[in-house]
Protein backbone atom coordinates (compact mmCIF):
# COMPACT_ATOMS: atom_id res chain seq x y z
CA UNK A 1 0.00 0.00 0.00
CA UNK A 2 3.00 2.27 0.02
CA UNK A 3 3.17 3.70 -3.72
CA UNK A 4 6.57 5.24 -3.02
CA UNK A 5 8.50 2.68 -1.24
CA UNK A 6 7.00 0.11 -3.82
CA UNK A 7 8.07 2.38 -6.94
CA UNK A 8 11.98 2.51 -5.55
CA UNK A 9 12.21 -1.07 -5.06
CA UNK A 10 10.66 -1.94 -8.64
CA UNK A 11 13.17 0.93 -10.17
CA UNK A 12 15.97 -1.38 -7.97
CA UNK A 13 14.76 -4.37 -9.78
CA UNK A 14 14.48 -3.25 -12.98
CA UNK A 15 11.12 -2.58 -13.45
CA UNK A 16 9.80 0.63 -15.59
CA UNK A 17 7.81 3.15 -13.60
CA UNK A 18 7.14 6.37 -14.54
CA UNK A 19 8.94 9.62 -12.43
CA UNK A 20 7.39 11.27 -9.41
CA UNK A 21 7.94 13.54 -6.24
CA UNK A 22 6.47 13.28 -2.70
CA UNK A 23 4.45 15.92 -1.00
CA UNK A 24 4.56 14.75 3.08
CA UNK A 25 2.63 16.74 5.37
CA UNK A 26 3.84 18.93 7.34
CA UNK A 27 6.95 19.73 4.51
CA UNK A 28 6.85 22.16 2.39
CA UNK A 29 4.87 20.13 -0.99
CA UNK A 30 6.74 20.78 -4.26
CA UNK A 31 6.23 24.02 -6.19
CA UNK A 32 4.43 24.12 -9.70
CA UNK A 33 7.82 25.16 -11.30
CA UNK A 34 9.38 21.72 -9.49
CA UNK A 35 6.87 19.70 -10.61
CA UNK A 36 7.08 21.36 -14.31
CA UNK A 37 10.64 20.83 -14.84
CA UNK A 38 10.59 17.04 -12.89
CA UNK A 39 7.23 15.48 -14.85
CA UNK A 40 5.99 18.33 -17.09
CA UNK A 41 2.24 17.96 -17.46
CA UNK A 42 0.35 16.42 -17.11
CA UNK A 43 0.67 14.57 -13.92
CA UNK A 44 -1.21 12.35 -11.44
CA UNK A 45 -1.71 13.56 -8.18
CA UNK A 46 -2.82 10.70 -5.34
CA UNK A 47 -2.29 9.72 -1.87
CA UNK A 48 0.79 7.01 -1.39
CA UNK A 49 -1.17 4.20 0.43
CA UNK A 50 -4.65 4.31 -0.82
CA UNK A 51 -6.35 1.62 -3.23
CA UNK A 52 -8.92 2.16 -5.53
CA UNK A 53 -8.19 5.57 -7.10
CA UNK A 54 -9.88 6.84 -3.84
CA UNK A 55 -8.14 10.98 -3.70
CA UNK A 56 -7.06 10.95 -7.41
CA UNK A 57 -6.62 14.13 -9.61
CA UNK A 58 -5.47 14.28 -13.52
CA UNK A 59 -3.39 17.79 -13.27
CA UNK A 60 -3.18 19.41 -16.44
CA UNK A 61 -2.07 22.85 -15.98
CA UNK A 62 -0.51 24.44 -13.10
CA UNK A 63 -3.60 25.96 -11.12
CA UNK A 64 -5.19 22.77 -10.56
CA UNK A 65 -1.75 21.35 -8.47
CA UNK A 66 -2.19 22.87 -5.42
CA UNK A 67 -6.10 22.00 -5.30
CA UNK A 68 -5.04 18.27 -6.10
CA UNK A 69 -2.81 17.66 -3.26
CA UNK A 70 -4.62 19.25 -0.86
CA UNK A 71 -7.65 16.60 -1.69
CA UNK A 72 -5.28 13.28 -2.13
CA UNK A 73 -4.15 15.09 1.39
CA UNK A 74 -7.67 14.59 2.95
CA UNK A 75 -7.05 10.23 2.56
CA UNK A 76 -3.02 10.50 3.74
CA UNK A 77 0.14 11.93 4.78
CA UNK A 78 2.12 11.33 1.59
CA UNK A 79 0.59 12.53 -1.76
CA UNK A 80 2.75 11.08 -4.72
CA UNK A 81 2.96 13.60 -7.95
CA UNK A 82 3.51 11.21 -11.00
CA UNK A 83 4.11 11.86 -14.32
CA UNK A 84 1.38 10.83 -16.85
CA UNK A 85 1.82 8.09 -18.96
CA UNK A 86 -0.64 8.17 -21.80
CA UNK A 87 -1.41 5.11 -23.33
CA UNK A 88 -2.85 1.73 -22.97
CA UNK A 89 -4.06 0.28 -19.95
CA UNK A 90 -2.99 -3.22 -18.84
CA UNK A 91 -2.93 -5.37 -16.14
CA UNK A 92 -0.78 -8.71 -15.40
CA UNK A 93 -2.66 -10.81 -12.35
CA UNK A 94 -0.01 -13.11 -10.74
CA UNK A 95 -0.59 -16.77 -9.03
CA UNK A 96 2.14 -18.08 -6.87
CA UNK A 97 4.81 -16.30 -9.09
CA UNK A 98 3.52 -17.42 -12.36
CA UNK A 99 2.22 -14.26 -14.95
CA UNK A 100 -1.79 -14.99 -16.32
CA UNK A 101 -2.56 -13.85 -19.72
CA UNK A 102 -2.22 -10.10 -19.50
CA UNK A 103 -5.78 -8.17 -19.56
CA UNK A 104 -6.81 -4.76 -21.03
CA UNK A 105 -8.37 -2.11 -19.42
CA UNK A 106 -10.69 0.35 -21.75
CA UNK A 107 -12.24 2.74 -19.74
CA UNK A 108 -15.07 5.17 -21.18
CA UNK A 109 -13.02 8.17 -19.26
CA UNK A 110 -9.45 9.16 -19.39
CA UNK A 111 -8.42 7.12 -16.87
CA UNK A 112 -9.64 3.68 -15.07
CA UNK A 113 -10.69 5.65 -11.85
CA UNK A 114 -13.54 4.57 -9.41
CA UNK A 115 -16.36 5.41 -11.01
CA UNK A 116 -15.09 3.27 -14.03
CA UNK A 117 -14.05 0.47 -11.76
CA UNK A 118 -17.13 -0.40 -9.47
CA UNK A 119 -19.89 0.94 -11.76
CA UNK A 120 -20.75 -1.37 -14.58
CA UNK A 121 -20.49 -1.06 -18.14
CA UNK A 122 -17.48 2.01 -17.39
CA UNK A 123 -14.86 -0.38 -18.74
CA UNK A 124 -14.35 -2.80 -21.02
CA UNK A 125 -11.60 -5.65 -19.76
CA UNK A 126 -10.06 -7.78 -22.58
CA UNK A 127 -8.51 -11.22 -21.80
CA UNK A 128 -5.98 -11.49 -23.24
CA UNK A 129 -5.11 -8.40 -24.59
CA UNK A 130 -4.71 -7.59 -27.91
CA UNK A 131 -0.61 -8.00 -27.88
CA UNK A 132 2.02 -9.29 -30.02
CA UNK A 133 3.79 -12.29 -28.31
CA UNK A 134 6.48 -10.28 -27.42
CA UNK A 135 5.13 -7.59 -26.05
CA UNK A 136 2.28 -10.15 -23.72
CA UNK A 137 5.81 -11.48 -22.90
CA UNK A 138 7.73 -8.53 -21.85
CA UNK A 139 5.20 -7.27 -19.49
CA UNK A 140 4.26 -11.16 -18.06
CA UNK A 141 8.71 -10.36 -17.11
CA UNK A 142 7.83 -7.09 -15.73
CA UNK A 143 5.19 -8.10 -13.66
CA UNK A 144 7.00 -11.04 -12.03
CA UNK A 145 10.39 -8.77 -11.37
CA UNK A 146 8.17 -6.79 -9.51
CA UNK A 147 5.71 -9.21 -7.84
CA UNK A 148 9.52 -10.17 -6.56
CA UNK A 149 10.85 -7.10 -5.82
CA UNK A 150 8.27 -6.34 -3.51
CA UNK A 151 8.45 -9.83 -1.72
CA UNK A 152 4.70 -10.67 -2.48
CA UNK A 153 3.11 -13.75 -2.25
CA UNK A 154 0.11 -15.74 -3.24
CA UNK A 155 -1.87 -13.78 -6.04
CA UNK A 156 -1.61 -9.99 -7.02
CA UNK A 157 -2.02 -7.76 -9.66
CA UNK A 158 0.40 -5.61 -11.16
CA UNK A 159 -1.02 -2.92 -13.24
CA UNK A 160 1.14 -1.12 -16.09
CA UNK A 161 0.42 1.69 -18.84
CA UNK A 162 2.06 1.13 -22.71
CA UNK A 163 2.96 3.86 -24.47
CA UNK A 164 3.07 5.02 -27.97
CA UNK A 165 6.47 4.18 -27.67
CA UNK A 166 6.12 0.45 -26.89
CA UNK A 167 7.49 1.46 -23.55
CA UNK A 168 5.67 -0.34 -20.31
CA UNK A 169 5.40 1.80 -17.03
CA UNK A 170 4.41 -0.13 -13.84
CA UNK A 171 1.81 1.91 -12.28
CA UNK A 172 1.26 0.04 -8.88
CA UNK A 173 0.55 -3.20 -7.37
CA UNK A 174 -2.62 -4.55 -6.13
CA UNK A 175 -1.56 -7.02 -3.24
CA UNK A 176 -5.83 -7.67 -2.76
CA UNK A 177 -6.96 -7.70 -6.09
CA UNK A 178 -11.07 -7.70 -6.60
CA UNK A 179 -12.33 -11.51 -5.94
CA UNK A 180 -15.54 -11.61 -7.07
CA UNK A 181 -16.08 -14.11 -10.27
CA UNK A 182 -16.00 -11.06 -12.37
CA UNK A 183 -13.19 -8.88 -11.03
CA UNK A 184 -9.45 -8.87 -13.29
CA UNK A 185 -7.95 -11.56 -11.70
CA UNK A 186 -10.54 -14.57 -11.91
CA UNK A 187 -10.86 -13.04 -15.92
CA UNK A 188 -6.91 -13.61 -16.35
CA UNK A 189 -7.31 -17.06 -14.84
CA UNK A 190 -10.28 -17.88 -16.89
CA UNK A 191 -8.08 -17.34 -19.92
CA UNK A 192 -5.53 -19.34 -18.73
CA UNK A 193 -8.14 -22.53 -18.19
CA UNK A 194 -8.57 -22.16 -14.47
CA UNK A 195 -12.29 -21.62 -13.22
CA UNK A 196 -13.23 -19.32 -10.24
CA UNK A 197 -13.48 -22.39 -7.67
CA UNK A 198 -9.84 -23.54 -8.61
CA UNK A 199 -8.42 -20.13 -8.39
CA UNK A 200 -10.30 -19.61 -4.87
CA UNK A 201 -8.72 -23.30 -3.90
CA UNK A 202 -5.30 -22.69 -5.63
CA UNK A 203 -5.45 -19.21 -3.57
CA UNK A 204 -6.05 -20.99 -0.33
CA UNK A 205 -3.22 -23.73 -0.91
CA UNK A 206 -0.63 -20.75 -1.27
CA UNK A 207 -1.48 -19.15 1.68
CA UNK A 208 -1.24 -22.41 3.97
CA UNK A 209 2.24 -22.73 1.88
CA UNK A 210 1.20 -25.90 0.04
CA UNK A 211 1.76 -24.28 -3.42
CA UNK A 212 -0.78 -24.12 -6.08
């Protein structure tokens, strides 16, 4: 749940994430002209140990900065000012170390926030994504190196941004993923043959350290 320790360990481990400062209460947060020549803008502005997009502001010009942080600063101490990665929207779910088919993430507003995730028909999810073998490949890598990095176990879901470049960016990772028999990770096991009672068992097995 911490957004900033998590980003230095992926960027230790070789995982792609995109730049970002820290605002901490009670410091001085970092001036529009900082932030400017750091990210440029846009940028996202959200508290460093919240889920679910809960406090989360698209900044596009400097006026709206100070605004932003001061909301992300209603849900935490830290506010984390990333740059924007524009681009598609992918997730990786992870089982016991092993990379699911990687899903897509097209949500009907700029970004996949909560409105788009708990209200239905706000996103369309695509397993598996639409990717060349390489690329489904390359991100599956990604995903594990950071599932790693940050000592996780069990299941999780790493979530990651592709840009125009062919460039990945690990956004975060989701150590309690959704668990209903639609969320993202029962989808990524459902392409990968496994039905929502396995997962649920396979799950349980991890957790009591019998493997999956």
């Amino acid at each position: 749940m911490d957004k900033d320790l998590s980003k230095h360990l992926m960027r230790a481990h070789g995982v792609r994430t995109a730049d970002w400062l820290m605002a901490i209460a009670g410091d001085t947060p970092p001036t529009t002209s900082e932030v400017e020549r750091a990210l440029g803008w846009p940028v996202i502005v959200k508290p460093s140990k919240q889920g679910s997009t809960v406090g989360l502001s698209i900044v596009k010009q400097p006026a709206e900065l100070a605004p932003a942080i001061a909301e992300s600063f209603r849900h935490d101490d830290e506010v984390m000012i990333e740059r924007f990665i524009a681009g598609r929207e992918l997730t990786v779910p992870i089982l016991g170390g092993e990379a699911l088919p990687v899903g897509e993430i097209i949500p009907k507003k700029e970004i996949y926030d909560y409105e788009c995730k708990y209200t239905p028909g706000m996103a369309e999810e695509v397993f598996p994504a639409a990717l060349t073998v390489e690329q489904a490949a390359e991100v599956q890598r990604q995903a594990q190196r950071a599932f790693a990095a940050l000592k996780l176990g069990g299941c999780a879901r790493l979530d990651f941004r592709l840009n125009a470049a062919g460039e990945f960016y690990c956004l975060e990772a989701n150590t309690l993923p959704g668990m209903t028999a639609t969320s993202l990770v029962p989808q990524g096991a459902a392409a990968a043959g496994i039905d929502f009672p396995s997962l649920c068992e396979r799950i349980a097995r991890l957790a009591l350290g019998e493997g999956a």
